[in-house]
C-alpha atoms as a PDB file:
ATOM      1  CA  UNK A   1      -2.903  19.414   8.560  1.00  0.00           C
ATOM      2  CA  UNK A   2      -4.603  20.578   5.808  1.00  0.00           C
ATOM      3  CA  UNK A   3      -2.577  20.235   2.126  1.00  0.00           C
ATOM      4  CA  UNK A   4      -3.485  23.496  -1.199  1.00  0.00           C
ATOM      5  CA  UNK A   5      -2.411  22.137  -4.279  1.00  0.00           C
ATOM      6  CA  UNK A   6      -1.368  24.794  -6.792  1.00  0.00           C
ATOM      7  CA  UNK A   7      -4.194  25.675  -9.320  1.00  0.00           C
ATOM      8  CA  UNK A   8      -7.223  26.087  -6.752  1.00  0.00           C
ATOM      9  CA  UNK A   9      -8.428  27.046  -3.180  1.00  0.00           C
ATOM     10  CA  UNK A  10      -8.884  23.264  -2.598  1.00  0.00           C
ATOM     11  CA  UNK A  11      -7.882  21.991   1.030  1.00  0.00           C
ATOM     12  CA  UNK A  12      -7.886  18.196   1.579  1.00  0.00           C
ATOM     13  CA  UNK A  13      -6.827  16.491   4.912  1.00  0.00           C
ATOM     14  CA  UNK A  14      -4.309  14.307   4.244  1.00  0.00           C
ATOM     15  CA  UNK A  15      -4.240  11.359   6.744  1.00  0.00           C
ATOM     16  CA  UNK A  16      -0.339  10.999   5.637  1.00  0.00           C
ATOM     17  CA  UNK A  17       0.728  14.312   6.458  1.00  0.00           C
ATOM     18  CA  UNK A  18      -1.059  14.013  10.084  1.00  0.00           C
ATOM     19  CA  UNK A  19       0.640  10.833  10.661  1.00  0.00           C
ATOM     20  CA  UNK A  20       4.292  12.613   9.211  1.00  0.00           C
ATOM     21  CA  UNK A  21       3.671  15.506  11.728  1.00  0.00           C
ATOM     22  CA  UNK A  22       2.829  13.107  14.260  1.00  0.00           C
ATOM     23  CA  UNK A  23       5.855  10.845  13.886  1.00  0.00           C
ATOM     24  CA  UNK A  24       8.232  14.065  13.828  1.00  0.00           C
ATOM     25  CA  UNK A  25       6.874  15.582  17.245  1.00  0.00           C
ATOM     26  CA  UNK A  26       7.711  12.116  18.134  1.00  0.00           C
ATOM     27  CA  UNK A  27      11.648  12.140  16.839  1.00  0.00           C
ATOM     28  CA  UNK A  28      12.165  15.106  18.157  1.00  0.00           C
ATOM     29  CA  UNK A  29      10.905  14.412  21.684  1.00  0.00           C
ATOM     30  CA  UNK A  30      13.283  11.728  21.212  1.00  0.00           C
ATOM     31  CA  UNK A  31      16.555  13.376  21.001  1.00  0.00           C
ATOM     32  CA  UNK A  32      17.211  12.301  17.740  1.00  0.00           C
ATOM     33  CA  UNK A  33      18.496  15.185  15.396  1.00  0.00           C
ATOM     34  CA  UNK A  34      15.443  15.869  12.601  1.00  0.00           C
ATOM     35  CA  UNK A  35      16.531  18.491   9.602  1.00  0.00           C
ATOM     36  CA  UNK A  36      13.203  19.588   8.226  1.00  0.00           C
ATOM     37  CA  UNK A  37      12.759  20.570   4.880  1.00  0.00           C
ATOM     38  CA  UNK A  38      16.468  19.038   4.278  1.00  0.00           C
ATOM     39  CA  UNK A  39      18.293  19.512   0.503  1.00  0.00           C
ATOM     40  CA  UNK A  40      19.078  16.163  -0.278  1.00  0.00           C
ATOM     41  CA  UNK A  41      21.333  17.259  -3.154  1.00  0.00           C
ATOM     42  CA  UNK A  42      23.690  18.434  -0.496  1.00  0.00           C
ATOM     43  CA  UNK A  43      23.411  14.692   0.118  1.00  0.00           C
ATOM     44  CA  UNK A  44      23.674  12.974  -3.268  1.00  0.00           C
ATOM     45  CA  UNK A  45      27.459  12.333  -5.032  1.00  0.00           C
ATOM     46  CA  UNK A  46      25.600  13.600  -7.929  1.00  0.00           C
ATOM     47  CA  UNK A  47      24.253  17.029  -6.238  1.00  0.00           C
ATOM     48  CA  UNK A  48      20.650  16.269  -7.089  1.00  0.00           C
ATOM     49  CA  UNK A  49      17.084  15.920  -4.835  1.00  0.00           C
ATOM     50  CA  UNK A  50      14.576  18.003  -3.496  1.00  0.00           C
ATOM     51  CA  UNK A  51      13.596  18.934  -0.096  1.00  0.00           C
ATOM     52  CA  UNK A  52      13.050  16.149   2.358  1.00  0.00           C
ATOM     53  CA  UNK A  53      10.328  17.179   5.119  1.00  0.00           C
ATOM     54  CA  UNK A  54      12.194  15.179   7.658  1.00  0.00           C
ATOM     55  CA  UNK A  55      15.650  13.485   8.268  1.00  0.00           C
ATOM     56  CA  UNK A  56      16.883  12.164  10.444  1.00  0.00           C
ATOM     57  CA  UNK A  57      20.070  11.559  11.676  1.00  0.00           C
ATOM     58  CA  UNK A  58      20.386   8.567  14.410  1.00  0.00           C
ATOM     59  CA  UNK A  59      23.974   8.466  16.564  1.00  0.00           C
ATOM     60  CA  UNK A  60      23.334   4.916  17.924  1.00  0.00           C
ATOM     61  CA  UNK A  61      22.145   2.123  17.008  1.00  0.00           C
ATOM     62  CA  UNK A  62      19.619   2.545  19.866  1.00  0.00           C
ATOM     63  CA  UNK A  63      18.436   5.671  18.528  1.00  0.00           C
ATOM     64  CA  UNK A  64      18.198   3.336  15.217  1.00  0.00           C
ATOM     65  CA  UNK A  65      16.073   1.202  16.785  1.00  0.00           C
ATOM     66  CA  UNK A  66      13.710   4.322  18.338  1.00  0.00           C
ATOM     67  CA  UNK A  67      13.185   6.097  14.901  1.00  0.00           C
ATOM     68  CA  UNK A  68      12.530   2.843  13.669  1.00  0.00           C
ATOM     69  CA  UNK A  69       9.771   2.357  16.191  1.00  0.00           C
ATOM     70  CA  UNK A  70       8.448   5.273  15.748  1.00  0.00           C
ATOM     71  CA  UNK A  71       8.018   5.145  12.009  1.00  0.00           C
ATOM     72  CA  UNK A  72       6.529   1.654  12.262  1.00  0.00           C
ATOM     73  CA  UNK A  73       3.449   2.875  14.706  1.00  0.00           C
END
């Protein structure tokens, strides 16, 4: 996955971002529920955040332990 900043036509490869796509093909072959691009104000007691690219939302503590996993490799 390539990453533009604002300001140029410059692409760099982010390892990161690979590994974050990666790890969300992952969660969601998993059966755990992913929100992309997630407002985390509607999260906050204070009603503030940006967008979160991923989160997730285990049911179990066994789906606790997956995403965990996951995120770890």
């Amino acid at each position: 996955m390539e990453e533009k900043y604002e300001g140029g036509n410059i692409a760099i490869r982010s390892p990161f971002m690979e590994n974050l796509e990666k790890a969300i093909a992952k969660i969601k072959e998993s059966g755990i529920e992913l929100l992309e691009n997630e407002s985390l104000s509607k999260r906050s007691s204070f009603k503030i955040g940006g967008e979160a690219r991923a989160y997730a939302l285990p049911e179990s503590v066994e789906q606790l332990k997956t995403l965990c996993t996951i995120l770890n490799e």
